[in-house]
N, C-alpha and C. Protein backbone atom coordinates (compact mmCIF):
# COMPACT_ATOMS: atom_id res chain seq x y z
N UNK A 1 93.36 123.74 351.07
CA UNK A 1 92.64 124.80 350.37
C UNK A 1 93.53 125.33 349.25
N UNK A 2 92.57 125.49 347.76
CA UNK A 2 93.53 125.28 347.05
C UNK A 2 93.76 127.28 346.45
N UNK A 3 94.82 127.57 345.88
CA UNK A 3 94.77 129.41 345.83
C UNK A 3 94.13 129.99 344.74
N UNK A 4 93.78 131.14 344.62
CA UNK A 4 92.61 131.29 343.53
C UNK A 4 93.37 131.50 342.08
N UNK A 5 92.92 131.27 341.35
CA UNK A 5 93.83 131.12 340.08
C UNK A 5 93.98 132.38 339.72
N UNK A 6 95.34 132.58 339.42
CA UNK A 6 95.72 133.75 338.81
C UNK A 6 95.40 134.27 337.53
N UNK A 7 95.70 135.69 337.50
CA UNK A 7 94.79 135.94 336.13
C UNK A 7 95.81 137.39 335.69
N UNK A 8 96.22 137.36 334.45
CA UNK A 8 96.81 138.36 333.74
C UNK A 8 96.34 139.25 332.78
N UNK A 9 96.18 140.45 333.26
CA UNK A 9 95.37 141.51 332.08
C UNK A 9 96.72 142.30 331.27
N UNK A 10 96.65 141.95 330.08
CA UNK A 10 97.60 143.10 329.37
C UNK A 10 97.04 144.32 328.59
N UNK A 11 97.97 144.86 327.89
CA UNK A 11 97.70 146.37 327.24
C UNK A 11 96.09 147.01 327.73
N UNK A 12 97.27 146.85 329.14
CA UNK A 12 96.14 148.39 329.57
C UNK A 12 96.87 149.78 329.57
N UNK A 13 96.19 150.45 328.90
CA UNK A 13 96.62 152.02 328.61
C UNK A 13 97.37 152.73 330.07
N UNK A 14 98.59 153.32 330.01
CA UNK A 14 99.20 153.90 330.66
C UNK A 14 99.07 154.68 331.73
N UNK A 15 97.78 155.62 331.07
CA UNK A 15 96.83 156.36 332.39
C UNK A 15 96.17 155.62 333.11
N UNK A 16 95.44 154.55 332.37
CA UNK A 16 94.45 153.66 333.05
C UNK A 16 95.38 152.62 334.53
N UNK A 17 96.71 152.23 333.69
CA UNK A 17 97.55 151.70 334.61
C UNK A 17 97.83 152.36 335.74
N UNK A 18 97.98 153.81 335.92
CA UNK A 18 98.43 154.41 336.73
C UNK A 18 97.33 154.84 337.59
N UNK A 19 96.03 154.93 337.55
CA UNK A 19 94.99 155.12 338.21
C UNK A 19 94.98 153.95 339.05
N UNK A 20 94.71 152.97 338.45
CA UNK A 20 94.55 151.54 338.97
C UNK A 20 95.39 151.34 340.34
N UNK A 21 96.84 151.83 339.66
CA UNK A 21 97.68 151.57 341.25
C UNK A 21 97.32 152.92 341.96
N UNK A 22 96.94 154.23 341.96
CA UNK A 22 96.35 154.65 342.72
C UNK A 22 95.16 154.59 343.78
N UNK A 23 94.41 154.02 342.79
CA UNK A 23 93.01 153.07 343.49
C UNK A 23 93.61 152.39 344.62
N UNK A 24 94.23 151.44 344.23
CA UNK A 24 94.50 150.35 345.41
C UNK A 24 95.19 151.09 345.94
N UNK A 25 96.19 152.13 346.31
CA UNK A 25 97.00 152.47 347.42
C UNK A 25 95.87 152.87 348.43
N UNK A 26 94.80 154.00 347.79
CA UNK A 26 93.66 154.48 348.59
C UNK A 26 92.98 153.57 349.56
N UNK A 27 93.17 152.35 348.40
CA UNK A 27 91.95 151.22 349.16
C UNK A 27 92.89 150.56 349.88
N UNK A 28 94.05 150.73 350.50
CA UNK A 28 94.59 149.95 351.45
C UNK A 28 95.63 149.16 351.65
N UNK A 29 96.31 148.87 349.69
CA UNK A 29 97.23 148.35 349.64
C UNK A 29 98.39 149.36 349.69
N UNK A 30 99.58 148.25 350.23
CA UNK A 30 100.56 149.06 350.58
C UNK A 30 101.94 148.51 349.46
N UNK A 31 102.93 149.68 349.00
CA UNK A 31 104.12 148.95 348.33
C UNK A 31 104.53 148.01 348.68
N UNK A 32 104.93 146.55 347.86
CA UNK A 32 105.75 146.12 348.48
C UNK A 32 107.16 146.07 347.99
N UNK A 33 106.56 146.68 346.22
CA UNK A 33 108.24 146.70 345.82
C UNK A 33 108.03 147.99 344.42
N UNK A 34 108.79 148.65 344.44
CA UNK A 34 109.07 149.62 343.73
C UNK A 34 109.95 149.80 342.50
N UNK A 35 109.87 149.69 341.60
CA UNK A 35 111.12 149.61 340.78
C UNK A 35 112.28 150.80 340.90
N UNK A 36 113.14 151.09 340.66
CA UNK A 36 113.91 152.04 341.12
C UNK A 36 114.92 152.35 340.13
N UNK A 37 115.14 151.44 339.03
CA UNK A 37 116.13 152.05 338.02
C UNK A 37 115.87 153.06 337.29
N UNK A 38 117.02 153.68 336.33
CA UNK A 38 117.33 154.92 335.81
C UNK A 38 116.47 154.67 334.63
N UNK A 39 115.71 153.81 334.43
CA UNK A 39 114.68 153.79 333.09
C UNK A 39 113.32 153.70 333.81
N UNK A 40 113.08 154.30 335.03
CA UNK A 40 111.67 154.00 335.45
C UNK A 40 110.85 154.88 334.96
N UNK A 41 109.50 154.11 334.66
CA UNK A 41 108.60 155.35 333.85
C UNK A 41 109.12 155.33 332.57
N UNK A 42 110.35 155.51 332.17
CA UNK A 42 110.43 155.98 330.89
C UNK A 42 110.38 154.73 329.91
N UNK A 43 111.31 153.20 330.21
CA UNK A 43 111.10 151.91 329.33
C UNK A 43 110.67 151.64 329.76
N UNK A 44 110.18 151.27 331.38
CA UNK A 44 110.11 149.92 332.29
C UNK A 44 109.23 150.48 333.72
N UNK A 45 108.62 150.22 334.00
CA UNK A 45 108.56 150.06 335.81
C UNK A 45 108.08 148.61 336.11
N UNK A 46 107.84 148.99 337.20
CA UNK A 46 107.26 147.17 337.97
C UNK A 46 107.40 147.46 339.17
N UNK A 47 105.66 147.32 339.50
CA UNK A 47 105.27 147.58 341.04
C UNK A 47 104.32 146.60 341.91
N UNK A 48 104.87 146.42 342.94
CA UNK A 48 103.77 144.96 343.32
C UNK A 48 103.24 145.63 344.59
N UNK A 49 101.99 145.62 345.07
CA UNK A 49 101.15 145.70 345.66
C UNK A 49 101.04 145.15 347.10
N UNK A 50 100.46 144.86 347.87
CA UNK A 50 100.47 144.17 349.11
C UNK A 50 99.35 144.49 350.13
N UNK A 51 98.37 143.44 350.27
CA UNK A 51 97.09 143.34 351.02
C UNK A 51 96.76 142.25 351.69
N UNK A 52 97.12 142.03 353.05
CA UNK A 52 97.36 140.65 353.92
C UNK A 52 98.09 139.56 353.13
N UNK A 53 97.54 139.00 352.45
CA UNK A 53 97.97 137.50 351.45
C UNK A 53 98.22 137.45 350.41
N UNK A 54 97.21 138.81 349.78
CA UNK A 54 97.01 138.98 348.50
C UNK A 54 98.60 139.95 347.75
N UNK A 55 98.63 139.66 346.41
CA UNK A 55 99.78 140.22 345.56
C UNK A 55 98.92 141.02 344.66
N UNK A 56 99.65 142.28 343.93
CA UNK A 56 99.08 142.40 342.64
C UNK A 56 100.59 143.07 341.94
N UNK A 57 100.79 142.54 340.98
CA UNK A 57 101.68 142.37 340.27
C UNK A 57 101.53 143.68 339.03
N UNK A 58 102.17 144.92 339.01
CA UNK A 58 102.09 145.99 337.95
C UNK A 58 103.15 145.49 337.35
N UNK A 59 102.95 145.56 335.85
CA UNK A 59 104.16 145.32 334.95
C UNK A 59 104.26 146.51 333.91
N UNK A 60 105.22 147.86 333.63
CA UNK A 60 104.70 148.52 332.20
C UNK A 60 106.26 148.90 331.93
N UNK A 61 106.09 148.53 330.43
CA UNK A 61 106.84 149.35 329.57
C UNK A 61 106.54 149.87 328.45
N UNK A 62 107.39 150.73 327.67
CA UNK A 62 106.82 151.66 326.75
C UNK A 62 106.37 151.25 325.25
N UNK A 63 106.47 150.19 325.18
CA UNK A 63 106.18 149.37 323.81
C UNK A 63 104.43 148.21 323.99
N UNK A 64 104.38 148.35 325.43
CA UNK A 64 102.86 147.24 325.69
C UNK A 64 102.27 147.59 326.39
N UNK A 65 102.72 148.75 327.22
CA UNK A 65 102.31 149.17 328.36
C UNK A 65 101.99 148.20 329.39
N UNK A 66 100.58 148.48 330.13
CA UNK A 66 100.28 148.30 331.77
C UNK A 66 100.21 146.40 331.48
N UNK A 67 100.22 145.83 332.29
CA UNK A 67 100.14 144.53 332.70
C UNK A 67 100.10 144.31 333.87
N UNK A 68 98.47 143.89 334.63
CA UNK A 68 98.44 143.60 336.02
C UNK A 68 98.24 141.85 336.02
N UNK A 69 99.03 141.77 337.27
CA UNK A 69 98.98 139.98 337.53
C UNK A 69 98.38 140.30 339.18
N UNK A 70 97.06 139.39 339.11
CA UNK A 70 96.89 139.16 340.45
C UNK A 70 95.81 138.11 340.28
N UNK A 71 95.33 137.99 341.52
CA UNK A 71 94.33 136.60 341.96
C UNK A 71 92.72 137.35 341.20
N UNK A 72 91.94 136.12 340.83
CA UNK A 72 90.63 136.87 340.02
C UNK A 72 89.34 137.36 341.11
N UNK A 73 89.77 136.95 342.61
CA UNK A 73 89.26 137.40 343.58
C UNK A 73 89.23 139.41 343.37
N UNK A 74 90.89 139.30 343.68
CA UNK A 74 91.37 140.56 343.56
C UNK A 74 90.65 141.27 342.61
N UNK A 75 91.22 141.29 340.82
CA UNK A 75 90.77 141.38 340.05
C UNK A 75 89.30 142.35 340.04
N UNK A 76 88.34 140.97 340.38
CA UNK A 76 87.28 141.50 340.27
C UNK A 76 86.94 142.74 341.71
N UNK A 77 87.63 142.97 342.27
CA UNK A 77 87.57 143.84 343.79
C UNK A 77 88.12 145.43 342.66
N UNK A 78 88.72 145.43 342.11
CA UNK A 78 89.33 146.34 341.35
C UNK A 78 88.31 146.80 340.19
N UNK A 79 88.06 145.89 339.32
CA UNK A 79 87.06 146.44 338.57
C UNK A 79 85.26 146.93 339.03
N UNK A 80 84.96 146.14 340.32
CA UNK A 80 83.99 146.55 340.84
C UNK A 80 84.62 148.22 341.57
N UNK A 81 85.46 148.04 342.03
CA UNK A 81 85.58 149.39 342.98
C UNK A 81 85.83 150.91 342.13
N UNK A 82 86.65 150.61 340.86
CA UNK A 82 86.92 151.27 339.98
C UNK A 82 85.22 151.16 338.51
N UNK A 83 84.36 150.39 338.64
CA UNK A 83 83.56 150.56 337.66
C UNK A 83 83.74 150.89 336.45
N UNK A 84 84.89 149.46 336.53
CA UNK A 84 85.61 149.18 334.76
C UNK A 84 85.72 147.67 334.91
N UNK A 85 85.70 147.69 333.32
CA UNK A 85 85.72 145.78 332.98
C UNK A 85 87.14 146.18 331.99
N UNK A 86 88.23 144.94 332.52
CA UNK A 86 89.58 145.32 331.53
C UNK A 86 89.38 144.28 330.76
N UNK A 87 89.41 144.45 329.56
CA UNK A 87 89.30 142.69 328.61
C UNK A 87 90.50 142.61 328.48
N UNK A 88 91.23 141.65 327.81
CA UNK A 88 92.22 141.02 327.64
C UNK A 88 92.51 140.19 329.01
N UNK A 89 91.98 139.24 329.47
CA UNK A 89 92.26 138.80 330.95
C UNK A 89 92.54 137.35 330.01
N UNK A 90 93.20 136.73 331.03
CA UNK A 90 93.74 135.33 331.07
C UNK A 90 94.67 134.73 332.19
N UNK A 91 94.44 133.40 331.86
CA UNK A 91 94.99 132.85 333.23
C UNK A 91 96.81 132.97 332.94
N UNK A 92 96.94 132.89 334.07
CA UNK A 92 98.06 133.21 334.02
C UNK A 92 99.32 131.92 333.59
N UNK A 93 98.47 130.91 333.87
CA UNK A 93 98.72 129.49 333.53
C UNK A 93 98.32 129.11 331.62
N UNK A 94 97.98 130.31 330.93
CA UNK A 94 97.45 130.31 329.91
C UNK A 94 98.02 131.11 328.74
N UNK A 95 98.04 130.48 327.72
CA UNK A 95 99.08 131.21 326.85
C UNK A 95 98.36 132.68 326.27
N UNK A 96 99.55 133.30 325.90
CA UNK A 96 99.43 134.80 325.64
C UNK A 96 98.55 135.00 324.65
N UNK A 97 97.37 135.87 325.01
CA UNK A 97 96.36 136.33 323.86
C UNK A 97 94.43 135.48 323.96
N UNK A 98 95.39 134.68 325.25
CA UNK A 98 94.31 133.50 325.18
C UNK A 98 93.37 133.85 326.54
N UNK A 99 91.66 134.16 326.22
CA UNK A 99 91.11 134.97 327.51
C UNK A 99 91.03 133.61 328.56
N UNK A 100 90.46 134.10 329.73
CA UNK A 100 90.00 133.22 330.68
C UNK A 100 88.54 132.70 330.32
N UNK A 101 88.37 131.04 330.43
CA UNK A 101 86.84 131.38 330.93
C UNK A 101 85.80 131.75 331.04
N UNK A 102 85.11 132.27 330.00
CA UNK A 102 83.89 133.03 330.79
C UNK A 102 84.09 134.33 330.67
N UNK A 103 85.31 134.66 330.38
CA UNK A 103 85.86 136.21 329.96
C UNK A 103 85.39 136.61 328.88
C-alpha cells in the first residue's frame, strides 16, 4: 500500500498559520516537535504535528511566512474542518510555485 502523496502549501499568512495549528491541537493532534530557539516566533519556528501515522509539518519565518507539509488526505481534513481552501498547494515532489493537480 502505497502513502498518500504529500502536498506543500506556502505563504500562508501568519495569523492564518497560527489558527491552523490551533485547530489541529483541538482536533486531536498532539506536539511532536517544537522549535525552541532564541529566534522563535520572531525569524523562524517549526512545528510538527502528530495523529496516529499522520505528520503535519509547520514551517514559518518572517520573510514567507506559514508553510504546511502534510499528506492531501490530511490537508483536505483541515480545510474541510476549518472551512477554508489554501491555494498555493503542490506536491511536495514538485517544484516551487508549481500547483498540484486539479488544484
Amino acid at each position: 500500500m502505497s502513502s498518500p502523496e504529500m502536498i506543500i502549501v506556502e505563504d500562508i499568512k501568519t495569523e492564518l498559520w497560527n489558527d491552523i495549528i490551533s485547530h489541529c491541537k483541538s482536533a486531536g493532534w498532539e506536539v511532536s516537535l517544537d522549535y525552541n530557539g532564541t529566534d522563535k516566533g520572531i525569524d523562524y519556528d517549526y512545528v510538527i504535528l502528530k495523529k496516529g501515522n499522520e505528520k503535519i509539518h509547520f514551517t514559518w519565518d518572517n520573510w514567507f511566512e506559514g508553510i504546511i507539509t502534510c499528506s492531501d488526505p490530511v490537508l483536505t481534513e483541515i480545510e474541510t474542518g476549518m472551512k477554508i481552501s489554501l491555494p498555493g498547494k503542490r506536491s511536495a515532489d514538485g517544484p516551487p510555485g508549481e500547483s498540484s493537480p486539479g488544484q
